[in-house]
PDB file of N, CA and C in Angstrom:
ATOM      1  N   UNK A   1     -89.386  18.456 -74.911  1.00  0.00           N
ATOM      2  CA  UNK A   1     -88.209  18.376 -74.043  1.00  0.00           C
ATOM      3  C   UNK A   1     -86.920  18.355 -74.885  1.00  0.00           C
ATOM      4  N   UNK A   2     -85.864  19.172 -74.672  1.00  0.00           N
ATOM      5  CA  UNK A   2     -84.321  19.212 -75.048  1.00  0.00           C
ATOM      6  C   UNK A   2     -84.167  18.093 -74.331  1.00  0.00           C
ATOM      7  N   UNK A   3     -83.168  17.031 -75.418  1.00  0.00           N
ATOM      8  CA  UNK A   3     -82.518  16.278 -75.732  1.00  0.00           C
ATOM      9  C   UNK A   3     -81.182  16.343 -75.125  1.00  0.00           C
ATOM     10  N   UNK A   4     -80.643  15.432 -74.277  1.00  0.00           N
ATOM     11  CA  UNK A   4     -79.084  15.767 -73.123  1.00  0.00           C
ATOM     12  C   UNK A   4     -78.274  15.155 -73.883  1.00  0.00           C
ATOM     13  N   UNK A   5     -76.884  15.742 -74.479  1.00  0.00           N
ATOM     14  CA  UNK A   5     -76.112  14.524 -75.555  1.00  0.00           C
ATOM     15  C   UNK A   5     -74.878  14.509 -74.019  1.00  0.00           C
ATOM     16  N   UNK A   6     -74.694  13.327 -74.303  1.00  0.00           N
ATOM     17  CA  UNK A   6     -73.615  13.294 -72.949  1.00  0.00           C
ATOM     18  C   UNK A   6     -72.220  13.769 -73.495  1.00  0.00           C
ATOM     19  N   UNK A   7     -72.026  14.316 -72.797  1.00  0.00           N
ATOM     20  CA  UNK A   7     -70.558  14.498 -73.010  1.00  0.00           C
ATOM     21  C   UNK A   7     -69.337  13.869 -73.389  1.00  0.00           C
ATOM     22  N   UNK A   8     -68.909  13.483 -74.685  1.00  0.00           N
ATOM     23  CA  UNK A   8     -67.921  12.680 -74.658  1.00  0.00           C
ATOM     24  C   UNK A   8     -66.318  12.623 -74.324  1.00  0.00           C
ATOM     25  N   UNK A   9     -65.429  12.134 -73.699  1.00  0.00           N
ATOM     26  CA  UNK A   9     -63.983  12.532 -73.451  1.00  0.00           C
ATOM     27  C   UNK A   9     -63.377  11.671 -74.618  1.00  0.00           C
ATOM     28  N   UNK A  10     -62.534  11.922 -75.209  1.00  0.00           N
ATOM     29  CA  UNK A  10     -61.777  11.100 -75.953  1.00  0.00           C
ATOM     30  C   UNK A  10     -60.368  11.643 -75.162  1.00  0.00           C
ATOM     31  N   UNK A  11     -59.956  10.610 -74.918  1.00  0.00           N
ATOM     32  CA  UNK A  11     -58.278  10.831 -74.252  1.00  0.00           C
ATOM     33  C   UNK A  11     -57.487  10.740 -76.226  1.00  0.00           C
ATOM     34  N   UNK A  12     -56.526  11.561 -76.015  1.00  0.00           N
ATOM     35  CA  UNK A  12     -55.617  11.564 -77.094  1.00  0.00           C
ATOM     36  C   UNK A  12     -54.583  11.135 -77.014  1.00  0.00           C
ATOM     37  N   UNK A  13     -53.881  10.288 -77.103  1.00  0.00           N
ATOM     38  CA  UNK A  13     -52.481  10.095 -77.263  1.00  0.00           C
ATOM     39  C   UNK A  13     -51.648  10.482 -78.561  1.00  0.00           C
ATOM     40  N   UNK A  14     -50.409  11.387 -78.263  1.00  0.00           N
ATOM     41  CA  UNK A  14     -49.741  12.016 -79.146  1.00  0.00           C
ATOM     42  C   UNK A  14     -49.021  10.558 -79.703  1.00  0.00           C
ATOM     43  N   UNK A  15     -48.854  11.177 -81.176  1.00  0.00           N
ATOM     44  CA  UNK A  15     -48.855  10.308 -82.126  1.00  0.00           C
ATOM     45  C   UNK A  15     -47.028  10.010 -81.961  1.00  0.00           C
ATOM     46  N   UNK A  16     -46.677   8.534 -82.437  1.00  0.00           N
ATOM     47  CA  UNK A  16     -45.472   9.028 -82.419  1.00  0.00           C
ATOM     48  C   UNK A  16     -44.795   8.550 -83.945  1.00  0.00           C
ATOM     49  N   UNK A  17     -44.200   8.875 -84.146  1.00  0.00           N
ATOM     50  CA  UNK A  17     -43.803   8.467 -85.964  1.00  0.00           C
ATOM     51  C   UNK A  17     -42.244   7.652 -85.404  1.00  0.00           C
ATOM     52  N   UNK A  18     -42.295   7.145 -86.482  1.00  0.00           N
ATOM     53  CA  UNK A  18     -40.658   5.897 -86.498  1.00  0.00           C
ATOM     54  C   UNK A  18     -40.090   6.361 -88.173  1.00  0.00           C
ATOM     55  N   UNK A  19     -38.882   6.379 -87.853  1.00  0.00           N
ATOM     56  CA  UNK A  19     -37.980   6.444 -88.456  1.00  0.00           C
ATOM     57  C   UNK A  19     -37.020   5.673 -89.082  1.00  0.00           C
ATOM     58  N   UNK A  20     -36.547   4.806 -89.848  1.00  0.00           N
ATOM     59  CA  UNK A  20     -36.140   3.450 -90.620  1.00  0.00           C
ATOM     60  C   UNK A  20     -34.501   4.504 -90.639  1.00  0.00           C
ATOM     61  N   UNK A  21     -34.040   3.532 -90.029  1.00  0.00           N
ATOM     62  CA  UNK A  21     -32.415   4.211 -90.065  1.00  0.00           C
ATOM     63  C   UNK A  21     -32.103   2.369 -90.185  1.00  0.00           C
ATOM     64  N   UNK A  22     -30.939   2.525 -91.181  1.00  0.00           N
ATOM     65  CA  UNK A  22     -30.306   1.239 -91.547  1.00  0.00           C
ATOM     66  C   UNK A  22     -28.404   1.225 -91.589  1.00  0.00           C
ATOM     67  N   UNK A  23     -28.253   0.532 -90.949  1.00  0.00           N
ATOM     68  CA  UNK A  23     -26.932   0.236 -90.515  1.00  0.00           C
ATOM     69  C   UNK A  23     -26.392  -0.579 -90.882  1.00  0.00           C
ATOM     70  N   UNK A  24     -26.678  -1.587 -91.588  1.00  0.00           N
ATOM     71  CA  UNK A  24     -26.129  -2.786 -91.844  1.00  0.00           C
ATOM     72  C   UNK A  24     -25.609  -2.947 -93.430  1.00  0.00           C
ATOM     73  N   UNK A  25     -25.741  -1.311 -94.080  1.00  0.00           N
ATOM     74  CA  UNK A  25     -25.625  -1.437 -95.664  1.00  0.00           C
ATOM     75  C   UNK A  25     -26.613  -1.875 -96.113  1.00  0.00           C
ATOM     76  N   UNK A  26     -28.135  -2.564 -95.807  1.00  0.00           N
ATOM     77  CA  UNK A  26     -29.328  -2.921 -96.836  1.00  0.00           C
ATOM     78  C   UNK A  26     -29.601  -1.767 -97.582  1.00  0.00           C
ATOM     79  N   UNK A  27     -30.064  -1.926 -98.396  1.00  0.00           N
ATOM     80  CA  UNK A  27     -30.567  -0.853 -99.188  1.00  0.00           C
ATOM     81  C   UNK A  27     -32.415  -0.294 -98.718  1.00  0.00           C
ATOM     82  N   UNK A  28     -32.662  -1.546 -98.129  1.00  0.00           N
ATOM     83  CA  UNK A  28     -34.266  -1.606 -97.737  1.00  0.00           C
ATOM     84  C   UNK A  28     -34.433  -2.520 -96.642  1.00  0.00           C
ATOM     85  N   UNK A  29     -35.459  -1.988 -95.731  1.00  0.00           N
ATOM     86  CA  UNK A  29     -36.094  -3.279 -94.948  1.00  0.00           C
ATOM     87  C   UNK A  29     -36.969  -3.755 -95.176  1.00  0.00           C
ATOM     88  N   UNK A  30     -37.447  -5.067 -94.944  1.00  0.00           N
ATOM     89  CA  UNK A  30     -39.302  -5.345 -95.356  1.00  0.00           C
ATOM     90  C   UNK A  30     -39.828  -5.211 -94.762  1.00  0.00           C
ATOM     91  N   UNK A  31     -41.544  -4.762 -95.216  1.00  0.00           N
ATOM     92  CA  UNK A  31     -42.626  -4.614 -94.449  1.00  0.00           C
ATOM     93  C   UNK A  31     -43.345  -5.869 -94.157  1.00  0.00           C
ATOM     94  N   UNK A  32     -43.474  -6.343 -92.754  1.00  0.00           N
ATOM     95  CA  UNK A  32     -44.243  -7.711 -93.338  1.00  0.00           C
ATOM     96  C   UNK A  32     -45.688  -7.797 -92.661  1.00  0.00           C
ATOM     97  N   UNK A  33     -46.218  -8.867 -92.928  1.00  0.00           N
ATOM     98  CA  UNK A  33     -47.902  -8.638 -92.986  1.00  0.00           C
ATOM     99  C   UNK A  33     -47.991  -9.163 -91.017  1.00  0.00           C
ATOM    100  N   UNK A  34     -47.339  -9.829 -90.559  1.00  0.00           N
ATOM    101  CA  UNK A  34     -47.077 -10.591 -89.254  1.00  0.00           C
ATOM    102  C   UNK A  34     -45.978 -10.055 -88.960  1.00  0.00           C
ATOM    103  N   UNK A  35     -45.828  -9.811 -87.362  1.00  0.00           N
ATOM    104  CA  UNK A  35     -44.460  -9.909 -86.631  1.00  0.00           C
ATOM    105  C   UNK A  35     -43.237 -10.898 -86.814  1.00  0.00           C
ATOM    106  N   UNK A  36     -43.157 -11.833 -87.587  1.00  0.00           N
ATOM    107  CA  UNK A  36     -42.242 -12.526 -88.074  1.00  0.00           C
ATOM    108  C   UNK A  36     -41.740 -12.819 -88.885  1.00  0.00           C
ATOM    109  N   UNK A  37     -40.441 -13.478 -89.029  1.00  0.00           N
ATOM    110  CA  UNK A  37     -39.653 -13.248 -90.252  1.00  0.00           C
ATOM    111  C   UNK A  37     -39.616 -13.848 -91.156  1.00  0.00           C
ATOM    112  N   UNK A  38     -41.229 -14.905 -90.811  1.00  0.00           N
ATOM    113  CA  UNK A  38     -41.905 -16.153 -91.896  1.00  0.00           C
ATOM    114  C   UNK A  38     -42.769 -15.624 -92.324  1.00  0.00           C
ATOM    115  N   UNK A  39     -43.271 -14.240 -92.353  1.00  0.00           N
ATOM    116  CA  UNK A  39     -44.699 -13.739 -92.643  1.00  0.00           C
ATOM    117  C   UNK A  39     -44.366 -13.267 -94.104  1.00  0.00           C
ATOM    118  N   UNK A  40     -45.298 -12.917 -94.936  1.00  0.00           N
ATOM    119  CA  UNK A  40     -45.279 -12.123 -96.179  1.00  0.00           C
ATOM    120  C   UNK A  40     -44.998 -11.045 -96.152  1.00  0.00           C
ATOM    121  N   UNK A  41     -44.001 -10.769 -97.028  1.00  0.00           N
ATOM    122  CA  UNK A  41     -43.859  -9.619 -97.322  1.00  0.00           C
ATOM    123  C   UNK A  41     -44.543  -8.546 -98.255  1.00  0.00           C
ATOM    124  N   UNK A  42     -44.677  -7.943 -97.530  1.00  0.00           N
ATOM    125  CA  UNK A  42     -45.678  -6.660 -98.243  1.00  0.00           C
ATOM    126  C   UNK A  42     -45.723  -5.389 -98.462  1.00  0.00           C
ATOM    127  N   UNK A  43     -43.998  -5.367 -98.161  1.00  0.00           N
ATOM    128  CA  UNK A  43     -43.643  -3.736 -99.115  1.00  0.00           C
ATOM    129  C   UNK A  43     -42.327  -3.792 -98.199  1.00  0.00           C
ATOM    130  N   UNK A  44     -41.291  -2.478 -98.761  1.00  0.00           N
ATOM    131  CA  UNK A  44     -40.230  -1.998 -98.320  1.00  0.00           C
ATOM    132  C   UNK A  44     -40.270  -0.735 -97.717  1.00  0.00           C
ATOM    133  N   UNK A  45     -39.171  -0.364 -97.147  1.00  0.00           N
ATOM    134  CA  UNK A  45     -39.018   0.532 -96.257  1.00  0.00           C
ATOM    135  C   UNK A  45     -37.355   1.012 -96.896  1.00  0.00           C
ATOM    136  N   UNK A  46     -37.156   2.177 -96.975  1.00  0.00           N
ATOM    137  CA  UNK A  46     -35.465   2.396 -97.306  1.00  0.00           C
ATOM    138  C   UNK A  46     -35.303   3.199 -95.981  1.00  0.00           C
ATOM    139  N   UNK A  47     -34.333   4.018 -95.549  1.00  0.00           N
ATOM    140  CA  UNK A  47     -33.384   4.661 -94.633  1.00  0.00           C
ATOM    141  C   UNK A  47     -34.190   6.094 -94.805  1.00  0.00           C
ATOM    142  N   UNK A  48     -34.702   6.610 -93.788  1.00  0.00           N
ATOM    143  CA  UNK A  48     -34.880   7.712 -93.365  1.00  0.00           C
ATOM    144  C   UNK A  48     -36.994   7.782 -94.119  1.00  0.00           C
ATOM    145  N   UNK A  49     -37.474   6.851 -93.991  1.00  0.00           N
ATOM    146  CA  UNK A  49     -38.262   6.528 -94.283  1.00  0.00           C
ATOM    147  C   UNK A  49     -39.483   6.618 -93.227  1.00  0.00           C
ATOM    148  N   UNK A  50     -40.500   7.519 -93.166  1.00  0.00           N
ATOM    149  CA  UNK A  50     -40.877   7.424 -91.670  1.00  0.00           C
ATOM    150  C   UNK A  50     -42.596   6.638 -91.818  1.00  0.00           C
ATOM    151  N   UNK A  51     -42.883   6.593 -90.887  1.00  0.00           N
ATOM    152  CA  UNK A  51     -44.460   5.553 -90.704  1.00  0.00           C
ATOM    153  C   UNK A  51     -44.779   6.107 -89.304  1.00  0.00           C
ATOM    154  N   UNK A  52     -46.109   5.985 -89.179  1.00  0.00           N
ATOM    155  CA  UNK A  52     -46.989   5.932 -87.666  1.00  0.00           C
ATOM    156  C   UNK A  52     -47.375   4.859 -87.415  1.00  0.00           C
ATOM    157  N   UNK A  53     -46.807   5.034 -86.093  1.00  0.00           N
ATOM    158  CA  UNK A  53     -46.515   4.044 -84.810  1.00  0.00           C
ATOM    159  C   UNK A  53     -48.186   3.426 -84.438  1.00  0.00           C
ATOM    160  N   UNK A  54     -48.541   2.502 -84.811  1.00  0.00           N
ATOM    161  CA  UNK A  54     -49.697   1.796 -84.285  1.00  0.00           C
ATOM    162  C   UNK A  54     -49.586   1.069 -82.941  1.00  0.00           C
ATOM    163  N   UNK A  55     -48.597   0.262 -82.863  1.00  0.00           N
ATOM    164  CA  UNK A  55     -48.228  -0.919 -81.746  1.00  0.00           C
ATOM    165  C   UNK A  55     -46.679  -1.034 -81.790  1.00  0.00           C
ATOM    166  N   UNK A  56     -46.256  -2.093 -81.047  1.00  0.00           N
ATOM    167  CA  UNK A  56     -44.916  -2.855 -80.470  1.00  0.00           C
ATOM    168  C   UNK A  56     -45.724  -4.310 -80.008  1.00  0.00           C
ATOM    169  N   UNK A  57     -44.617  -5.121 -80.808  1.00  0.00           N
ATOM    170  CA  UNK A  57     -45.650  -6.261 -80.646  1.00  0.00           C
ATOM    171  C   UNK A  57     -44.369  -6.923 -80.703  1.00  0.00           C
ATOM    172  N   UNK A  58     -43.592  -7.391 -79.547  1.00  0.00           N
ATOM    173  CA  UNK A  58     -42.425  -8.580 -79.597  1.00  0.00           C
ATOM    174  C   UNK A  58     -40.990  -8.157 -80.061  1.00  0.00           C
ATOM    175  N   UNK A  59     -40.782  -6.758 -80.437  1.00  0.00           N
ATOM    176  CA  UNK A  59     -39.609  -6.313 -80.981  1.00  0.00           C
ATOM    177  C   UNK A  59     -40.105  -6.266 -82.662  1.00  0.00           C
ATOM    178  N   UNK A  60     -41.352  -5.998 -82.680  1.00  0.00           N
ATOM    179  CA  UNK A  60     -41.648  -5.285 -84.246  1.00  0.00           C
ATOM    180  C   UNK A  60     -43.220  -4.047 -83.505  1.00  0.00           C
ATOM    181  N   UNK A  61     -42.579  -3.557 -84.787  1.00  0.00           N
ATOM    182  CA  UNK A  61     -43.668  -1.663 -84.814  1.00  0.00           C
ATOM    183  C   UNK A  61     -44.476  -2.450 -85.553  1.00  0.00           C
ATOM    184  N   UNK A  62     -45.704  -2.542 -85.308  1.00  0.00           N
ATOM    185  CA  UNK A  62     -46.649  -2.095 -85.948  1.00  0.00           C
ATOM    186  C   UNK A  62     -46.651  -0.659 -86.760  1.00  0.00           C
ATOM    187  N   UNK A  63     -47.172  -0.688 -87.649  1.00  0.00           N
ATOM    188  CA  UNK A  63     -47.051   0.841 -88.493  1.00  0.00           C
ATOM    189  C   UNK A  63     -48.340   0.645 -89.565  1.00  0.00           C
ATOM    190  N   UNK A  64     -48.928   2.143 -90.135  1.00  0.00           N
ATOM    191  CA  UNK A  64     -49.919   2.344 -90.892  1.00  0.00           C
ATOM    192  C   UNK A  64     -48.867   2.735 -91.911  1.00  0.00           C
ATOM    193  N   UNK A  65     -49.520   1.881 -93.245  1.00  0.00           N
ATOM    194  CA  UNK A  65     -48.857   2.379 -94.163  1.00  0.00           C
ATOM    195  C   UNK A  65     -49.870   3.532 -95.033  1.00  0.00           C
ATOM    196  N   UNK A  66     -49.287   4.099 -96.042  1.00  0.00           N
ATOM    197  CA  UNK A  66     -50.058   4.813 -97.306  1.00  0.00           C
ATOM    198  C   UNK A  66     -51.048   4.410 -97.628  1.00  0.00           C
ATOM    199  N   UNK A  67     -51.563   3.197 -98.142  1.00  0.00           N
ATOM    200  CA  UNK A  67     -53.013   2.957 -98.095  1.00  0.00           C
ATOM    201  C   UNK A  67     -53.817   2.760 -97.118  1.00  0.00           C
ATOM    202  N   UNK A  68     -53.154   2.632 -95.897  1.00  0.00           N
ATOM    203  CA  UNK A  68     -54.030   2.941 -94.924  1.00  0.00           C
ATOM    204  C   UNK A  68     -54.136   1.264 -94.240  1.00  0.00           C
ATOM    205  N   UNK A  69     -53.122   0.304 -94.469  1.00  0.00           N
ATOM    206  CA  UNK A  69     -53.371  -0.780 -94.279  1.00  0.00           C
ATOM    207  C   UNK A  69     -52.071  -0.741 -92.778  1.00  0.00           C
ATOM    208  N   UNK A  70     -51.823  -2.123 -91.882  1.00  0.00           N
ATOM    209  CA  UNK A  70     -50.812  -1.879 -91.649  1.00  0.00           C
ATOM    210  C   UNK A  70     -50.124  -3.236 -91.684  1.00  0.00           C
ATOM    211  N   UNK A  71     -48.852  -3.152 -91.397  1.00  0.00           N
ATOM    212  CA  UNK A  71     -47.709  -3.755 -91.391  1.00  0.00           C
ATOM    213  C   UNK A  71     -46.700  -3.883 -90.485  1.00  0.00           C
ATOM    214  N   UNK A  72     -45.735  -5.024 -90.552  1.00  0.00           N
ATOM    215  CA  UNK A  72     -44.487  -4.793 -89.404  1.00  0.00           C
ATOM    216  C   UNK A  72     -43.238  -4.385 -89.792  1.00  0.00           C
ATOM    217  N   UNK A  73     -42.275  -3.891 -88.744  1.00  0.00           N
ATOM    218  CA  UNK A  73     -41.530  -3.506 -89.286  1.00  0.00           C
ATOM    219  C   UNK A  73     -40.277  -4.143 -87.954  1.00  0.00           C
ATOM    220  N   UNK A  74     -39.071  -4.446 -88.189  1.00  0.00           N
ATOM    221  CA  UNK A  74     -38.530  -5.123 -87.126  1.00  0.00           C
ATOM    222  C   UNK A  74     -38.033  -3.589 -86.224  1.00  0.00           C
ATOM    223  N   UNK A  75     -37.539  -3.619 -84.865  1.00  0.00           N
ATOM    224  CA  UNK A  75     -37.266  -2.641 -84.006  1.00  0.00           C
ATOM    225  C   UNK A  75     -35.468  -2.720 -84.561  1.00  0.00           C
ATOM    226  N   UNK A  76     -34.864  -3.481 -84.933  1.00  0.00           N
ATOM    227  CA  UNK A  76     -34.163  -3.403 -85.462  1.00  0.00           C
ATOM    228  C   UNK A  76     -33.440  -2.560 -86.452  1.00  0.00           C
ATOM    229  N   UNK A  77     -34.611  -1.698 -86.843  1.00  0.00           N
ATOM    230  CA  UNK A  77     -34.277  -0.844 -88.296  1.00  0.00           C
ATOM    231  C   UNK A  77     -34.932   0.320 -87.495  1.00  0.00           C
ATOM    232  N   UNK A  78     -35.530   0.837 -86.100  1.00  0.00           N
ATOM    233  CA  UNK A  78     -36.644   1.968 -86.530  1.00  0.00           C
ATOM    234  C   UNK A  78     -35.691   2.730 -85.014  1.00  0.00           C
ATOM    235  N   UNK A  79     -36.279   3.862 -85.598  1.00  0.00           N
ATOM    236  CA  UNK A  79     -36.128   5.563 -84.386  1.00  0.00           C
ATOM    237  C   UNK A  79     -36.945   5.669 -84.146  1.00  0.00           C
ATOM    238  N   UNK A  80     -38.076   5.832 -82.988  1.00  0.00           N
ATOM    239  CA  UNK A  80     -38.980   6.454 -82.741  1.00  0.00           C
ATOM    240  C   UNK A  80     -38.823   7.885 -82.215  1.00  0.00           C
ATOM    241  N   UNK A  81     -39.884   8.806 -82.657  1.00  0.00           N
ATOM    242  CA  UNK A  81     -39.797  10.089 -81.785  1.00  0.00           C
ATOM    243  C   UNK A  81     -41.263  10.209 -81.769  1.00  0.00           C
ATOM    244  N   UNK A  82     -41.667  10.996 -80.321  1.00  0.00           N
ATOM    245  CA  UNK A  82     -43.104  11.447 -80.483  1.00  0.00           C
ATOM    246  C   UNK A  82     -43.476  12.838 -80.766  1.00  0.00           C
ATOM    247  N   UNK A  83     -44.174  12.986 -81.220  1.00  0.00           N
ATOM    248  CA  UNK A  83     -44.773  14.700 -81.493  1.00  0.00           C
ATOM    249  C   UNK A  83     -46.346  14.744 -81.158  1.00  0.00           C
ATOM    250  N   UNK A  84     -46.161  15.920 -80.532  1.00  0.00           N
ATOM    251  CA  UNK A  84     -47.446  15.835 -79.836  1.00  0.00           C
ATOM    252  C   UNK A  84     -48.568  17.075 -80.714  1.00  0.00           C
TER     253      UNK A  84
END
């Protein structure tokens, strides 16, 4: 007897990338390991700097960084756009 593989759907959601635009003269924002501004810091971000959008969690992006880990970033500093 042939074997029935079920059909799988994966819904996709288009990705959306953020953009680090800085206004305030910093030179950098921090990446931090928690949504807050007591958490560790665990890398920078400069101006025109972009990341994928994981979450929104309280007025911070979640974002995947380069190694593949992720981090926060405040809504404060970011552009989002989506591309599909």
């Amino acid at each position: 007897p042939e074997a029935k593989v079920a059909a799988e759907t994966t819904e996709v959601k288009p990705k959306a990338t953020l953009t680090i635009k800085i206004n305030d003269g910093a030179e950098y924002v921090n990446i931090r390991q928690e949504p807050t501004t007591n958490s560790s810091i665990i890398g920078s971000a400069k101006d025109g700097d972009t990341f994928e959008l994981v979450s929104l969690d309280s007025g911070w992006y979640k974002v995947k960084l380069a190694e593949g880990s992720t981090g926060f970033i405040s809504a404060t500093y970011v552009v989002t756009e989506e591309i599909n």
